[in-house]
Protein backbone atom coordinates (compact mmCIF):
# COMPACT_ATOMS: atom_id res chain seq x y z
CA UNK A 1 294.97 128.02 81.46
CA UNK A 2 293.39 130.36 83.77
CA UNK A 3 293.25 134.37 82.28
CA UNK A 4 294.29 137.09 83.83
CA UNK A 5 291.84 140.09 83.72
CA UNK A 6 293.14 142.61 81.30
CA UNK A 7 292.52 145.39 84.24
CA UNK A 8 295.22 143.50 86.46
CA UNK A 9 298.20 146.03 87.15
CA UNK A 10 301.40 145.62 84.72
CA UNK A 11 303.24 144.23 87.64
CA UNK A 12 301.27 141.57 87.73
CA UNK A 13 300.85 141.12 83.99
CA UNK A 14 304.58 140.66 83.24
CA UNK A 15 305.31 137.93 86.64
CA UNK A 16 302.59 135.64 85.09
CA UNK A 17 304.50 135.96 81.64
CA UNK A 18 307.67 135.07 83.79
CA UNK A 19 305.74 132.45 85.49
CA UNK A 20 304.05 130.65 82.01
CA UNK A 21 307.58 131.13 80.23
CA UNK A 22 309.19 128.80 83.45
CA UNK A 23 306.87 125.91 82.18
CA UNK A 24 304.34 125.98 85.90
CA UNK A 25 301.60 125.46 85.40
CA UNK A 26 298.54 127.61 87.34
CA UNK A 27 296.96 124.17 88.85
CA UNK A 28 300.78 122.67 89.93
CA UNK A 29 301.35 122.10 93.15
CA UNK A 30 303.49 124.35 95.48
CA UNK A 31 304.24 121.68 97.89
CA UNK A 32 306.18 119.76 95.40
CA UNK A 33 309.40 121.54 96.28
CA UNK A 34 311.94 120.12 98.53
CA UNK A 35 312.15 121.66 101.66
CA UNK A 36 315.74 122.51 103.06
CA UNK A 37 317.56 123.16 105.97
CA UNK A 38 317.36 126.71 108.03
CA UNK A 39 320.39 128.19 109.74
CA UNK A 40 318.15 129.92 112.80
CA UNK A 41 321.46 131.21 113.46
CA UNK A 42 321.93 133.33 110.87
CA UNK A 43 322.54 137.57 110.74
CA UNK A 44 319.18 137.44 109.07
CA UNK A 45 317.40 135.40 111.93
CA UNK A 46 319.14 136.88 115.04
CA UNK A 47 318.20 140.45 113.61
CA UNK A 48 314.23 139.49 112.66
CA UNK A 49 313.67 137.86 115.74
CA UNK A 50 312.59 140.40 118.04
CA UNK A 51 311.18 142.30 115.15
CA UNK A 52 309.02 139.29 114.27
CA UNK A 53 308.25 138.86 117.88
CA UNK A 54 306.69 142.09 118.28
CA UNK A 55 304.34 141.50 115.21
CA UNK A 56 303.57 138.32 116.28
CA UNK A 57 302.21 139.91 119.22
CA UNK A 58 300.30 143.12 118.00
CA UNK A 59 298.61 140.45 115.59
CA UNK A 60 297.59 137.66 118.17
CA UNK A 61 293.88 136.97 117.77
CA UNK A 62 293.92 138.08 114.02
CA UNK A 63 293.68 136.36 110.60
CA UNK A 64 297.43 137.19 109.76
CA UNK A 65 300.23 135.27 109.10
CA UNK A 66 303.77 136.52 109.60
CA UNK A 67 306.24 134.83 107.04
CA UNK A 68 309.97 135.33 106.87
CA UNK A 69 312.14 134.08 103.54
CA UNK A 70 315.85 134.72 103.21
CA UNK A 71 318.24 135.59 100.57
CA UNK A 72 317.78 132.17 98.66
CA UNK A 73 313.63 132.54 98.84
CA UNK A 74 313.41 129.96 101.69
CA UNK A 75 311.38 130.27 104.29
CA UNK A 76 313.27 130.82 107.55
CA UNK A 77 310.52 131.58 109.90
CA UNK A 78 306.54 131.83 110.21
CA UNK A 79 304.21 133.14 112.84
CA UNK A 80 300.55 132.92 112.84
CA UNK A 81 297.70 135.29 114.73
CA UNK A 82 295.38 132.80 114.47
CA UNK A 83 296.39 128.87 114.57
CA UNK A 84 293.24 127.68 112.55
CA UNK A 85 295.67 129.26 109.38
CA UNK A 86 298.33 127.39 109.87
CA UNK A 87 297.24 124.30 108.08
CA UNK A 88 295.66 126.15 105.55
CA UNK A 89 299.12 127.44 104.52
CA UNK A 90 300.58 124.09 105.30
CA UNK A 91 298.40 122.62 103.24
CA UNK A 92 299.48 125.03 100.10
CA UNK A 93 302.93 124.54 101.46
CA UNK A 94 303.44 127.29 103.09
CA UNK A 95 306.88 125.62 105.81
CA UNK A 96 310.32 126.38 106.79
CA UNK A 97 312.83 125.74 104.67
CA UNK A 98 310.60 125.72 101.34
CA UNK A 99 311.71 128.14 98.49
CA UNK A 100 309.34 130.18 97.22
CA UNK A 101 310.76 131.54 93.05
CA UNK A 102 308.67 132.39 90.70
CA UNK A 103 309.00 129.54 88.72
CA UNK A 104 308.10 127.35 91.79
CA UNK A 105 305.38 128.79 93.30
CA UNK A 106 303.99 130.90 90.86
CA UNK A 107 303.14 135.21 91.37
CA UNK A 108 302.95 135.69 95.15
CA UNK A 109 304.11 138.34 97.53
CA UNK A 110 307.68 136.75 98.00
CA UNK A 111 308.82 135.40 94.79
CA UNK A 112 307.52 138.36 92.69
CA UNK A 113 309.13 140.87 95.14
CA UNK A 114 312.23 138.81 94.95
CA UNK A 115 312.19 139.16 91.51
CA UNK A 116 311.79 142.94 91.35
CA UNK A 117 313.64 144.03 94.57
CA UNK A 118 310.63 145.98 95.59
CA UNK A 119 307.54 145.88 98.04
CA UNK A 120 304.10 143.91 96.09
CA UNK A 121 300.61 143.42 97.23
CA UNK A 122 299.52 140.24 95.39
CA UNK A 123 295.41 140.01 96.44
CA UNK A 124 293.46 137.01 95.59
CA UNK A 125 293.25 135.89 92.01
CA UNK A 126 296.41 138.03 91.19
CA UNK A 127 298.24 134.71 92.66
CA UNK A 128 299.38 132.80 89.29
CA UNK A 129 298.79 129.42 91.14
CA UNK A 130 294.86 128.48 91.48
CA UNK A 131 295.92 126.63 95.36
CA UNK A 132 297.29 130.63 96.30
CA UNK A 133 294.35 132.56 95.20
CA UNK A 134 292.42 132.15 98.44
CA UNK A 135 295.03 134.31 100.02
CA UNK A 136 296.13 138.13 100.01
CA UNK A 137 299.90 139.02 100.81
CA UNK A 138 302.39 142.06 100.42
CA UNK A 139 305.79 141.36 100.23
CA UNK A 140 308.40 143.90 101.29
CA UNK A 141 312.44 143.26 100.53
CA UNK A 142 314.36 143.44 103.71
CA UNK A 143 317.75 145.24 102.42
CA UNK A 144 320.97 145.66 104.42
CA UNK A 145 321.44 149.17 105.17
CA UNK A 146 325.07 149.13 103.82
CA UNK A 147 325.49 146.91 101.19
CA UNK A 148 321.95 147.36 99.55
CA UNK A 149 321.83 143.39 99.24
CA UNK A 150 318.50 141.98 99.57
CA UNK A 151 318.69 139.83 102.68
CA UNK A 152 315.06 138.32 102.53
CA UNK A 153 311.65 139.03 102.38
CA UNK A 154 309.20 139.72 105.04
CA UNK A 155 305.35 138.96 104.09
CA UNK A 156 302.06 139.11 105.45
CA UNK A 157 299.61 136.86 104.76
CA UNK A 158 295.90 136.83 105.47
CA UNK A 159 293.00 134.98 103.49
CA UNK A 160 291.21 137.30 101.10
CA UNK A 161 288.52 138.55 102.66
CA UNK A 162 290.63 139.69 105.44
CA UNK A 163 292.49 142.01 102.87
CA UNK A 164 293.39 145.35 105.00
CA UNK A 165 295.25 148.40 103.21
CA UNK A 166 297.08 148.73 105.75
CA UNK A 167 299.57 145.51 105.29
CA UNK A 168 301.82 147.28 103.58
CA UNK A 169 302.88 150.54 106.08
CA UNK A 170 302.66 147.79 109.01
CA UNK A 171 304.93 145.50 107.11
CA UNK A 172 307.26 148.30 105.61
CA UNK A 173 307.92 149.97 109.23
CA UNK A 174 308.64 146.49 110.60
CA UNK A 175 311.42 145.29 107.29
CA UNK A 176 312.75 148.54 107.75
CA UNK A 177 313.31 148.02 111.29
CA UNK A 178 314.82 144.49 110.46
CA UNK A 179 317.00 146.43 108.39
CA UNK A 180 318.31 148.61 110.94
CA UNK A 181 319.23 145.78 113.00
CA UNK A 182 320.66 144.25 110.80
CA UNK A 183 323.46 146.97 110.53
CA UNK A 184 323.90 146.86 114.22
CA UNK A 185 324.06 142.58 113.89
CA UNK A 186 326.68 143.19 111.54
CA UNK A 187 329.03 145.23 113.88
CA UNK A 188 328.35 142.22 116.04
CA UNK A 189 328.59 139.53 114.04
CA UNK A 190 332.73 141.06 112.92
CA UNK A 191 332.53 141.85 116.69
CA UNK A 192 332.07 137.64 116.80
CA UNK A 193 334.14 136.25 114.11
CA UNK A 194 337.08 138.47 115.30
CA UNK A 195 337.32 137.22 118.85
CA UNK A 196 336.45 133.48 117.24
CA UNK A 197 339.40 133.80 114.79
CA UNK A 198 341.59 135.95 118.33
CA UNK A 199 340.76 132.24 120.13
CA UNK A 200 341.69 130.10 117.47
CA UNK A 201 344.93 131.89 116.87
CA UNK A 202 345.50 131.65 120.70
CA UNK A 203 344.58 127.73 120.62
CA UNK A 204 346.33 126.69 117.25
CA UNK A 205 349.70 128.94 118.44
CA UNK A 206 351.91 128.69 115.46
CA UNK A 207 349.81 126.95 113.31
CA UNK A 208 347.72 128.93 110.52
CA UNK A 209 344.58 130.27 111.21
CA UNK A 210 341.81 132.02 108.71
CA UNK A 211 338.38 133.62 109.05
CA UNK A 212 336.20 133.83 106.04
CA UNK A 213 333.00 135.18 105.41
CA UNK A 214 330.94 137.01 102.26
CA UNK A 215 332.73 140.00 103.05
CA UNK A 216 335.20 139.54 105.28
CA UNK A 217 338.54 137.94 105.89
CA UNK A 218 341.11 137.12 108.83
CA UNK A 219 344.67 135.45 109.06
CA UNK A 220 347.09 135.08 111.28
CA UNK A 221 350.95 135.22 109.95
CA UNK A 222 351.42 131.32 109.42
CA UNK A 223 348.43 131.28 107.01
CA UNK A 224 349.10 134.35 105.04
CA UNK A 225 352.82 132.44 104.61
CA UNK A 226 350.59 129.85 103.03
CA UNK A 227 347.80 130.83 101.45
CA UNK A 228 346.82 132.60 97.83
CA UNK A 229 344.28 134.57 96.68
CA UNK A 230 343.24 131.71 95.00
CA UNK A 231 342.81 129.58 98.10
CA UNK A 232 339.85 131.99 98.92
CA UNK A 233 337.36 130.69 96.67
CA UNK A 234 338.56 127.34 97.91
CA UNK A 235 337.63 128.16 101.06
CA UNK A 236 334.82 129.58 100.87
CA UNK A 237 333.53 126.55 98.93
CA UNK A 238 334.45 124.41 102.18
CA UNK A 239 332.71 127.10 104.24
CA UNK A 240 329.06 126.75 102.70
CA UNK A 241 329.29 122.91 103.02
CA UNK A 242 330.25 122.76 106.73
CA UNK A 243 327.29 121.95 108.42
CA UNK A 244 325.69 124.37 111.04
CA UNK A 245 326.15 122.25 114.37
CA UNK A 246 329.78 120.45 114.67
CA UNK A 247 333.29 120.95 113.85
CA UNK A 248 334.43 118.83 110.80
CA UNK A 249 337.66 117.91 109.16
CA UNK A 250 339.20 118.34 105.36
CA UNK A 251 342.01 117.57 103.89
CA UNK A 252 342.79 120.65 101.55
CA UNK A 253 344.64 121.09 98.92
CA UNK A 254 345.96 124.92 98.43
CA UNK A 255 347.00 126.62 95.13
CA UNK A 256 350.44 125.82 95.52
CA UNK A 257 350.04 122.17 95.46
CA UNK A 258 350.57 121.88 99.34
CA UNK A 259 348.11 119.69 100.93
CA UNK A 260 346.80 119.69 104.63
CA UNK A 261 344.31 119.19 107.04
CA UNK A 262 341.90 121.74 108.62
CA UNK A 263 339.21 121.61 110.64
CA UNK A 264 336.24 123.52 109.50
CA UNK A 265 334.07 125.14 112.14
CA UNK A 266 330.76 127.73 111.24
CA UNK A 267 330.73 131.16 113.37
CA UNK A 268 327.24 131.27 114.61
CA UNK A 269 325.48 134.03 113.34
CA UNK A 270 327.98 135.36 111.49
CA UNK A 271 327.84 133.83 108.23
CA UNK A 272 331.76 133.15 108.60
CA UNK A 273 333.65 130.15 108.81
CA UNK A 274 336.67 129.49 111.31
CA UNK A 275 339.64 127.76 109.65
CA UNK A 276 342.54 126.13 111.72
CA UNK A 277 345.14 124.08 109.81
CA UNK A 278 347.13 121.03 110.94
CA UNK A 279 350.26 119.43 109.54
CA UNK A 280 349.90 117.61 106.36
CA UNK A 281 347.68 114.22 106.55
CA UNK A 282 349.15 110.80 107.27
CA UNK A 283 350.21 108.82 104.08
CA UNK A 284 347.02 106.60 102.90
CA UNK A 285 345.95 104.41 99.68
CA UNK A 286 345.64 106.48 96.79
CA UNK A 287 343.05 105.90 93.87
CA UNK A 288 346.37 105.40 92.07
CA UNK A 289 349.01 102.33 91.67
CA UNK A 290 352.00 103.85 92.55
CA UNK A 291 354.14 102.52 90.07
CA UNK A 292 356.20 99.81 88.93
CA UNK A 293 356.33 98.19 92.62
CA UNK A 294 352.27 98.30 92.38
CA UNK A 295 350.11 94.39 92.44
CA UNK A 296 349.81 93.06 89.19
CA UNK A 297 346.18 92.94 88.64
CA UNK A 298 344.00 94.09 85.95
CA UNK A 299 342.44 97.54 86.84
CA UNK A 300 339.07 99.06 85.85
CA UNK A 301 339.27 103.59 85.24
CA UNK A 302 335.46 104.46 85.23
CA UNK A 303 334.14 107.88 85.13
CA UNK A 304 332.36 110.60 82.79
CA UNK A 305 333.88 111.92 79.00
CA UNK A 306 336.93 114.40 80.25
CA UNK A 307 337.40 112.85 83.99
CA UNK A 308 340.62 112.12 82.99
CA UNK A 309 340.81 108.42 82.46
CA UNK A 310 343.37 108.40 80.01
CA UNK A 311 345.75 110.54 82.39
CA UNK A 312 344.71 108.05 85.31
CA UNK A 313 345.44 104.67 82.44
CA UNK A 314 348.85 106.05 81.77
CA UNK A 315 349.44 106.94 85.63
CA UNK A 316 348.55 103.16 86.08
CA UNK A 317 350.43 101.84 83.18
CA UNK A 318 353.23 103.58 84.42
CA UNK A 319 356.58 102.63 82.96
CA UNK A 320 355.25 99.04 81.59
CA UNK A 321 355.33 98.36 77.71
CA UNK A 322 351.61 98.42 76.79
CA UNK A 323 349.18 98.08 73.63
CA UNK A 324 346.58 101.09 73.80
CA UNK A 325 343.33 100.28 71.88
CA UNK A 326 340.15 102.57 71.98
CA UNK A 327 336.86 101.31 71.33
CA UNK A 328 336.05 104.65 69.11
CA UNK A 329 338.81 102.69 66.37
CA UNK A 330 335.98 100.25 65.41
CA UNK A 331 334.38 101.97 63.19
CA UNK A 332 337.31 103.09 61.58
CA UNK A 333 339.16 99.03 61.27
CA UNK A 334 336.10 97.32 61.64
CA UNK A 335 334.49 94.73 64.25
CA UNK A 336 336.15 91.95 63.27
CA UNK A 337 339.90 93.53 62.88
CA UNK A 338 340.44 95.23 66.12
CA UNK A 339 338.86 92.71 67.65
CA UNK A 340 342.02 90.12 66.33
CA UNK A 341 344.77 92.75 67.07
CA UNK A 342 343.11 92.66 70.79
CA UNK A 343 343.36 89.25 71.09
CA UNK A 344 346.62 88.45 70.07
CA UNK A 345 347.71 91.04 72.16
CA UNK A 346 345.80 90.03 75.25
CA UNK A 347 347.43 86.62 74.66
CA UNK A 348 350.96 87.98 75.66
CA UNK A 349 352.40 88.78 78.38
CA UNK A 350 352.61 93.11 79.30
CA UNK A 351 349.77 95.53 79.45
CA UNK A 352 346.98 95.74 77.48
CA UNK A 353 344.82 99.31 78.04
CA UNK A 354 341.32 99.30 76.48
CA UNK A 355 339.86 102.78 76.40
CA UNK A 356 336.07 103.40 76.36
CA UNK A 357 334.79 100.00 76.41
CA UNK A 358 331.43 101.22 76.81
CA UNK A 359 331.86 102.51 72.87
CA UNK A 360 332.10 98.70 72.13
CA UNK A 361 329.17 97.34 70.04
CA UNK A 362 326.75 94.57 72.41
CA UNK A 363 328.59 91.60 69.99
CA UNK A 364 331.63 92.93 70.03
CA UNK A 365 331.77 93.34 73.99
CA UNK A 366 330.42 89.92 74.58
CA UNK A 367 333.74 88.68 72.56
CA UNK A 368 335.90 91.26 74.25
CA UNK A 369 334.80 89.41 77.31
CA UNK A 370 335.60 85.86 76.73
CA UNK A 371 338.85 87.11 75.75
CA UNK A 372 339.81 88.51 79.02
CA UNK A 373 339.02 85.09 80.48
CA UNK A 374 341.86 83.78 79.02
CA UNK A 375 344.02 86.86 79.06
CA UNK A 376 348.08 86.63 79.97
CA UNK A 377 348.31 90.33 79.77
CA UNK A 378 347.45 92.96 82.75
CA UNK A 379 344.51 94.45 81.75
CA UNK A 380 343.47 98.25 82.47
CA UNK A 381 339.86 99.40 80.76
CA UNK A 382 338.58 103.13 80.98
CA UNK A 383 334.54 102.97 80.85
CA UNK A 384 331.85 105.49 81.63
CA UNK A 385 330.29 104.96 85.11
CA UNK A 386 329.07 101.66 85.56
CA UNK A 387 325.46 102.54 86.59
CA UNK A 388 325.10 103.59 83.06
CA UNK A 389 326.60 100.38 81.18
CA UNK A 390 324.55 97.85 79.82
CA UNK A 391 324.81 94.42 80.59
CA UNK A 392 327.02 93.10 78.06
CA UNK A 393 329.57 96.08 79.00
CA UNK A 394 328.61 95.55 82.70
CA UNK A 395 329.63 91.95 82.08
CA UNK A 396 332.80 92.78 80.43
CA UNK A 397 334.43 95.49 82.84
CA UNK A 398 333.45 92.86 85.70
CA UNK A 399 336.72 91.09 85.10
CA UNK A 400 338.79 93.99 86.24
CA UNK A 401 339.51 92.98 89.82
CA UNK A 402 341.03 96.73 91.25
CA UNK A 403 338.47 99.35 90.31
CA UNK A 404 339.58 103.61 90.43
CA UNK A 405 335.95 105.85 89.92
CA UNK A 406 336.95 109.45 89.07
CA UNK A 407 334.37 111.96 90.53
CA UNK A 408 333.17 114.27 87.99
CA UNK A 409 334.07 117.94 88.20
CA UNK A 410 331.16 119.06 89.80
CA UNK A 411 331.82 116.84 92.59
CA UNK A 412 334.98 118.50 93.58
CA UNK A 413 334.37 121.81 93.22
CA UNK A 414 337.36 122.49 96.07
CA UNK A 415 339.93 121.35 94.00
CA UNK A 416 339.08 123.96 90.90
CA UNK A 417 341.98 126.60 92.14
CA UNK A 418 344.61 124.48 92.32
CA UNK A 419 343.52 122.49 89.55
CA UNK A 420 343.42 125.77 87.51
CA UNK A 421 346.85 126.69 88.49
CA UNK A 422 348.14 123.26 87.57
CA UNK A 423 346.74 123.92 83.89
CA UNK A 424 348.44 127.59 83.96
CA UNK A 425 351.11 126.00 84.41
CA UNK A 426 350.81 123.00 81.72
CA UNK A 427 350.31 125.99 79.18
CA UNK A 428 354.00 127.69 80.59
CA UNK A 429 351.57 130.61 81.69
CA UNK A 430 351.90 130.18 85.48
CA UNK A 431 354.31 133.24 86.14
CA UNK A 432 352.37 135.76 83.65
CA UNK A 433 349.22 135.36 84.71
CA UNK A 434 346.90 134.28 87.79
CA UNK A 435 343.11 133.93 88.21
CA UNK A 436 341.67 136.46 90.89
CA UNK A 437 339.91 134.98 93.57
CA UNK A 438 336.55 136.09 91.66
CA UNK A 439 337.58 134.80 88.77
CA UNK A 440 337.88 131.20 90.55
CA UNK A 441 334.65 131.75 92.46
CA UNK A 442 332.42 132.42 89.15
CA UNK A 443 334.77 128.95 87.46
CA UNK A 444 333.89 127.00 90.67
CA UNK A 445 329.26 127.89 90.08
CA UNK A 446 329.96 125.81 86.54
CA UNK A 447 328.67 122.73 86.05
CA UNK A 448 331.20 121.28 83.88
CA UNK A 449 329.53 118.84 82.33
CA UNK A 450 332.41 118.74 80.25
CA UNK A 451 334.69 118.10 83.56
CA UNK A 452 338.70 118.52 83.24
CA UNK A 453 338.39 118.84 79.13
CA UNK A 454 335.84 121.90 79.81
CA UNK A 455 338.12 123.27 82.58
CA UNK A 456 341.02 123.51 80.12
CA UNK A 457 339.49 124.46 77.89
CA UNK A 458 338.07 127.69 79.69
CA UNK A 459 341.57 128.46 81.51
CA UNK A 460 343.19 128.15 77.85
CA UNK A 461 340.54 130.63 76.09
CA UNK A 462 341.16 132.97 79.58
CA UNK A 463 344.90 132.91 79.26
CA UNK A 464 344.97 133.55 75.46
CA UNK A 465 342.70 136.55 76.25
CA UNK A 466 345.30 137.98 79.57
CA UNK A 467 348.92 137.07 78.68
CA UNK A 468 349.72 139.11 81.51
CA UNK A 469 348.54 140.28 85.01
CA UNK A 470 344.83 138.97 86.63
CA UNK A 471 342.59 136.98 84.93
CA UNK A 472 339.12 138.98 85.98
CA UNK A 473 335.63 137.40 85.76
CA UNK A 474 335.79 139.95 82.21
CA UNK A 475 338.13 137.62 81.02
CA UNK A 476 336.65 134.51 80.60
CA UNK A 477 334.58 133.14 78.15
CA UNK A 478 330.87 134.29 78.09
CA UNK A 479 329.57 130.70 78.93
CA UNK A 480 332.02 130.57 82.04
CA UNK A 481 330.65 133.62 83.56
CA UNK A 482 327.28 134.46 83.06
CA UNK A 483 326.04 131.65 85.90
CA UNK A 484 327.91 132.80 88.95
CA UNK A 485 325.37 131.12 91.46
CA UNK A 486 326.48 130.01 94.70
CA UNK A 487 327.93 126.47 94.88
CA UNK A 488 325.16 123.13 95.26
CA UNK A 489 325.02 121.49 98.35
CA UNK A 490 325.29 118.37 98.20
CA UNK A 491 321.55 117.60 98.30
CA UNK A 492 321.11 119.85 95.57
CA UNK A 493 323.79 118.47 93.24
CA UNK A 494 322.44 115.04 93.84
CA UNK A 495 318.96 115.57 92.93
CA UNK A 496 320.45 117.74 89.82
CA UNK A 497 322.32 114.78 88.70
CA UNK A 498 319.23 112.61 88.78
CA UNK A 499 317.88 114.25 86.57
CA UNK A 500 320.19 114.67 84.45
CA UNK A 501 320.31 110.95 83.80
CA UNK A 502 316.49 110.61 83.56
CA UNK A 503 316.76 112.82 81.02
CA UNK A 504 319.19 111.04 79.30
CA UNK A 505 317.96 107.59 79.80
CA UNK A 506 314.37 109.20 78.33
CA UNK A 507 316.07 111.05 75.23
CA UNK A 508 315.35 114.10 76.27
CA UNK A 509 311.24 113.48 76.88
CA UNK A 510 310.42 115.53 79.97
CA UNK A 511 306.96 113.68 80.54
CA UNK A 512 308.85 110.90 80.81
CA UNK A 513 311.75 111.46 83.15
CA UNK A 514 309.28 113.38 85.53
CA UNK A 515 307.39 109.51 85.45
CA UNK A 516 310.55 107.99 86.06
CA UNK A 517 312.04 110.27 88.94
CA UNK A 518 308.06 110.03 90.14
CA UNK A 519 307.59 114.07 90.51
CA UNK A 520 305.45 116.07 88.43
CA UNK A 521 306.53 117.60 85.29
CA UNK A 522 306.38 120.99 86.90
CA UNK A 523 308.91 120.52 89.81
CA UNK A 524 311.12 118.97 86.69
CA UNK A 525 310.38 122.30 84.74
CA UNK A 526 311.02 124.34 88.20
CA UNK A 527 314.56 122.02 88.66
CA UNK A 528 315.42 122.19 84.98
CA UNK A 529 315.65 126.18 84.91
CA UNK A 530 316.74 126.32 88.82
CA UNK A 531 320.02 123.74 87.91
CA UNK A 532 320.48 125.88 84.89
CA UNK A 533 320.09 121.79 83.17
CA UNK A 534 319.94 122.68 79.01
């Protein structure tokens, strides 16, 4: 691994520490990471631009570069004096819509000064990755003016030999001035979402209307009829996953069990989303039979431990007579027993529920399969997903001819308020205590790996702490609030769930799940600690 010299400032010193802890590696490659979509309409963007034009132009016919990331570390926009180092950046990937953390991309003028909230020079072989060290750079945090967030970075790049002290006045005057604009783009940006939400309200009439944004919020009468604090996190959960260009349409399901349909519509350059709600969606096939009048038919449950696939068995049972056996009993009666008490009970007529089939030994779900062949019972079987059974179980579960998949946790992140008050009120807690809408917000950044069981099990340990009044953020249980991160889209949580199964098809090997998901076993370190994955 490459050294650095022991004369290096202590800056420096402590982000490669950072750096070597995250697992990169100094010759990884910084191209590796995915690159992402950029909202060019955002507060950020509309306030830089003219800023960034002016630079571009007092630097035309230099060796400078001109790089813009936002609040998440991605690059949002990227101006170059000269165009011959353009694909010399490129080539170290150097594009919009790449993140650039620390434990991507190494010690550089963006990540580092991400890291410390300040303005860093990072010159040459200060630059933790060996691809980066052919470059100079000073970072300088662009901070709003009144909320003291960090809103981005604004960098200069240049390769080293065109190293100039005076980067970092010229770059300080110009975040500075991004700064200032920014305050003034956030008059107009309320300016915006309030006449968006005054048009709405004019368009919907009587029907409710809301405006939601980081720090701001808007209703007309009808929605504060129907809303709770707890819807907010809902909706702003539904805000970050609207897409940038079009209107779309949910059906949502508020706090008080109410469900209707909204359309969803982003406030350009405002950060803020534009809620109008309808009347409550047309009847349609639920996941559910809905009762005794449902088709007789055997019926496979699949989903991950704590989806609830008992609670959907029993919904589909419903008021038949039925036989419960779970797989987890073999080792208790043996192979050959439970297998006997299964057939004679398949042989009659009722229901026969089989719980976590995918529990069953290879031999013993091979028999379990003939069986249902000649089965005079309805069948319902509860598995894992079926991507991760192995034949024999595969084989077995195939006889089920209605199938219900339950969507893991993580997958619904919308439904985590009203799914918390439902559990409030399972525990006889519901009119002592409520979740604030912060509360919700740092429950909704979980990964729940656990699903419903977890979720239960946090609101339980929450309400045994608050008997009375708001559960705050304070409240929960340490390992429910110490990752508050904003929710995955939906990119994100897909390549997070990949590899969480490499990793669990491999044991745990890291070498090998980077082989199998065909990246390099940095980007795996870099998505490992970014996913928060243990």
């Amino acid at each position: 691994m490459t050294e650095l010299d022991n004369s290096s400032r202590p800056l420096i010193a402590q982000s490669w520490q950072r750096v070597a802890m995250s697992g990169l590696f100094p010759g990884a490659s910084v191209d590796a990471a995915a690159i992402e979509e950029v909202d060019r309409r955002s507060r950020l963007m509309v306030a830089a631009t003219p800023v960034l034009d002016e630079m571009a132009g007092e630097l035309e016919g230099t060796g400078f570069a001109v790089l813009l990331a936002d609040r998440n570390a991605r690059l949002v926009d990227l101006r170059y004096g000269e165009r011959q180092l353009q694909p010399k950046l490129e080539k170290v990937g150097t594009v919009a819509g790449r993140r650039f953390l620390e434990e991507t991309t190494g010690t550089n003028s963006i990540a580092t000064a991400f890291e410390l909230r300040r303005g860093l020079a990072v010159r040459g072989e200060e630059h933790y990755i060996e691809a980066l060290k052919k470059f100079s750079c000073y970072g300088q945090p662009v901070v709003n003016p009144v909320t003291r967030r960090v809103e981005g970075v604004l960098d200069i790049t240049c390769l080293s030999e065109d190293d100039s002290p005076l980067l970092a006045p010229f770059v300080i005057r110009a975040a500075r001035q991004i700064g200032e604009r920014l305050l003034e783009e956030s008059r107009q940006a309320e300016l915006r979402i309030f006449r968006s939400f005054q048009d709405a309200t004019v368009r919907a009439r009587t029907r409710p209307v809301i405006a939601i944004g980081d720090d701001i919020l808007l209703a007309n009468t009808a929605a504060v009829q129907i809303l709770e604090p707890a819807d907010h996190a809902l909706l702003r959960a539904l805000a970050v996953e609207a897409p940038l260009d079009r209107e779309i349409t949910h059906d949502v399901q508020l706090s008080a069990g109410r469900l209707l349909t909204a359309s969803v519509l982003r406030i350009p350059g405002s950060g803020a989303a534009l809620f109008t709600f309808g009347a409550e969606p047309t009847a349609r096939a639920t996941t559910l039979p809905p009762g005794p009048s449902a088709p007789i038919g055997s019926v496979l449950i699949t989903g991950e431990p704590g989806t609830g696939r008992t609670t959907t068995a029993r919904a589909a049972a419903a008021d038949e007579t039925s036989a419960w056996f779970d797989a987890a009993q073999v080792a208790e009666c043996g192979s050959r027993r439970w297998s006997e008490q299964v057939r004679s009970r398949l042989a009659e007529p009722g229901c026969v529920v089989l719980e976590a089939v995918d529990l069953l030994p290879s031999s013993l779900a091979r028999r379990t399969a003939e069986d249902l062949r000649a089965a005079r019972a309805r069948v319902i079987v509860t598995s894992a997903p079926l991507d991760d059974l192995p034949p024999e179980h595969a084989a077995l579960v195939s006889h089920c001819a209605k199938r219900i998949e339950l969507a893991p946790l993580r997958h619904r992140r919308p439904e985590i308020p009203a799914l918390v008050n439902k559990m409030l009120a399972d525990l006889g807690a519901a009119t002592q205590v409520r979740f604030t809408p912060a509360a919700l917000e740092a429950l909704a950044g979980q990964q729940w790996t656990g699903n419903l069981r977890e979720l239960h099990t946090a609101v339980r340990a929450a309400a045994a702490v608050r008997s009375v009044g708001d559960i705050t953020v304070g409240d929960l249980p340490e390992q429910w609030r110490g990752r508050m991160t904003r929710p995955l889209t939906a990119l994100e949580q897909a390549e997070r769930d990949a590899i969480v199964k490499a990793l669990k098809d491999v044991g745990g090997n890291k070498k090998a799940a980077a082989l199998q998901l065909g990246i390099s076993r940095t980007t795996l370190y870099r998505a490992i600690r970014l996913y928060g994955i243990i």
